[in-house]
Every structure is written in structure tokens, then in C-alpha cells.
Protein backbone atom coordinates (compact mmCIF):
# COMPACT_ATOMS: atom_id res chain seq x y z
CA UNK A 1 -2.86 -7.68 -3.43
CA UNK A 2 -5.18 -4.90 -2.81
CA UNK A 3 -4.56 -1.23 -2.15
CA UNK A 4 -6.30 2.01 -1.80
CA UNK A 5 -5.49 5.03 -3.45
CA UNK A 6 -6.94 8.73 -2.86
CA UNK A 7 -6.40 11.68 -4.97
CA UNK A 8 -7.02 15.16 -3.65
CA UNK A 9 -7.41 18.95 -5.07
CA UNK A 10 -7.51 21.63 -2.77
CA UNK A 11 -8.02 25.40 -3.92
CA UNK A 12 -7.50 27.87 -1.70
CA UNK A 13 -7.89 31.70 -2.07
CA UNK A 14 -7.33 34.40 0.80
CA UNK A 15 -6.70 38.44 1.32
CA UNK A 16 -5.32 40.26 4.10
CA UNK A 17 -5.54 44.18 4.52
CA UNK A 18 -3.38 45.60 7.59
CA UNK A 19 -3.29 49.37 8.85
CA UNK A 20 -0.94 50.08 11.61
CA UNK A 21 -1.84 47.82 14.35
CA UNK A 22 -4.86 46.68 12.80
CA UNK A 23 -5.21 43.38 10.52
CA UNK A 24 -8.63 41.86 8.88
CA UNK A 25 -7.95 38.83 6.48
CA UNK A 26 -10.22 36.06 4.72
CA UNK A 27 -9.22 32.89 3.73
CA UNK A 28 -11.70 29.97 1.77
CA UNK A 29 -10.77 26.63 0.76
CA UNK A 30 -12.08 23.64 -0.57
CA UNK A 31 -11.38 20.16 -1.34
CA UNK A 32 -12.27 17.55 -3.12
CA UNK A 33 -10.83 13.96 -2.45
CA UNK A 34 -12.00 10.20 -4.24
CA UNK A 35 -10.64 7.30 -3.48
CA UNK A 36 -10.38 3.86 -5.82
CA UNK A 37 -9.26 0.84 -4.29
CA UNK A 38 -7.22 -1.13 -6.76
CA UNK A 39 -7.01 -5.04 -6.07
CA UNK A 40 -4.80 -7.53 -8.19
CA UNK A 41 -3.99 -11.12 -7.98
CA UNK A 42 -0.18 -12.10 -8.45
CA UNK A 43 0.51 -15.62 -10.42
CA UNK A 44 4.12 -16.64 -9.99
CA UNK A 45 5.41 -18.21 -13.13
CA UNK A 46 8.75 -19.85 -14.07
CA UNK A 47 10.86 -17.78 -16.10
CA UNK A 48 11.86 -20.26 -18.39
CA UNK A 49 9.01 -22.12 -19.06
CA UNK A 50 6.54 -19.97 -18.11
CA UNK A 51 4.39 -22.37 -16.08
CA UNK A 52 2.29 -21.98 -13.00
CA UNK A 53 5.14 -22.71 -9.85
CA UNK A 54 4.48 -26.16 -7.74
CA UNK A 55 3.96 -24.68 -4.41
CA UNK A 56 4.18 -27.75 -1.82
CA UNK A 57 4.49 -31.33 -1.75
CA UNK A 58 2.52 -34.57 -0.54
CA UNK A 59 5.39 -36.10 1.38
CA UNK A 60 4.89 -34.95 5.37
CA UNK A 61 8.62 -33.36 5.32
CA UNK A 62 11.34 -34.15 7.91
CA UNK A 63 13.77 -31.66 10.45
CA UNK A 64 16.41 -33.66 9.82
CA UNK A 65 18.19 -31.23 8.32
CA UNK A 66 17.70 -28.31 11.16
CA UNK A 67 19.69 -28.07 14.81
CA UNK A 68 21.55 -31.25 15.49
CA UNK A 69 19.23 -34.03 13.79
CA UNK A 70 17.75 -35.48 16.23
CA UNK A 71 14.17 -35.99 16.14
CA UNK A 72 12.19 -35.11 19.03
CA UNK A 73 8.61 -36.02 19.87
């Protein structure tokens, strides 16, 4: 499983002045932003014993058990 994850900080600052009709502002900001990608492998485990799971099987499997059981080819 991998993921990324960014943090960012953003300051701002700003001023405004208005007179009647007329308006004069600043603003400034700036930001700052890293990202760290964070990667993880999962391992399932039985609960009880706390072995690694069988995943799969050497037999070639059957759909027997789907639809109506017959086997087509």
C-alpha cells in the first residue's frame, strides 16, 4: 500500500485603507508545502495462530457449484 501525503503552511498578511469612494489595499502570502510518500506492505495473518494465510491451491478448481452445473466448454 502506498500513499502520498502533503502538509502545507500558508501565512498571509494584508491592509486595506478606504476614504470615501476611494480604496488602496495590500495583501502577501506565502506557502510552503512537502510532501512524503509513505509505502507499507500488508501481511495477512490468522488470528489464532498467527501464521502467514494459504492464499490458493494446486487443484485447477471446478464451476460446479455456480449457475445450473453444467459444464460448458
Amino acid at each position: 500500500m502506498e500513499f502520498a501525503l502533503e502538509l502545507r503552511r500558508e501565512v498571509k498578511a494584508g491592509g486595506k485603507v478606504k476614504a470615501w469612494v476611494v480604496e488602496a489595499g495590500a495583501d502577501a502570502a506565502r506557502t510552503t508545502g512537502r510532501t512524503h510518500k509513505v509505502a507499507f506492505t500488508l501481511t495477512p495473518r490468522d488470528a489464532a495462530t498467527g501464521e502467514a494465510w494459504e492464499i490458493g491451491t494446486e487443484d485447477d478448481g471446478s464451476t460446479a457449484g455456480f449457475g445450473d452445473g453444467t459444464t460448458r466448454t
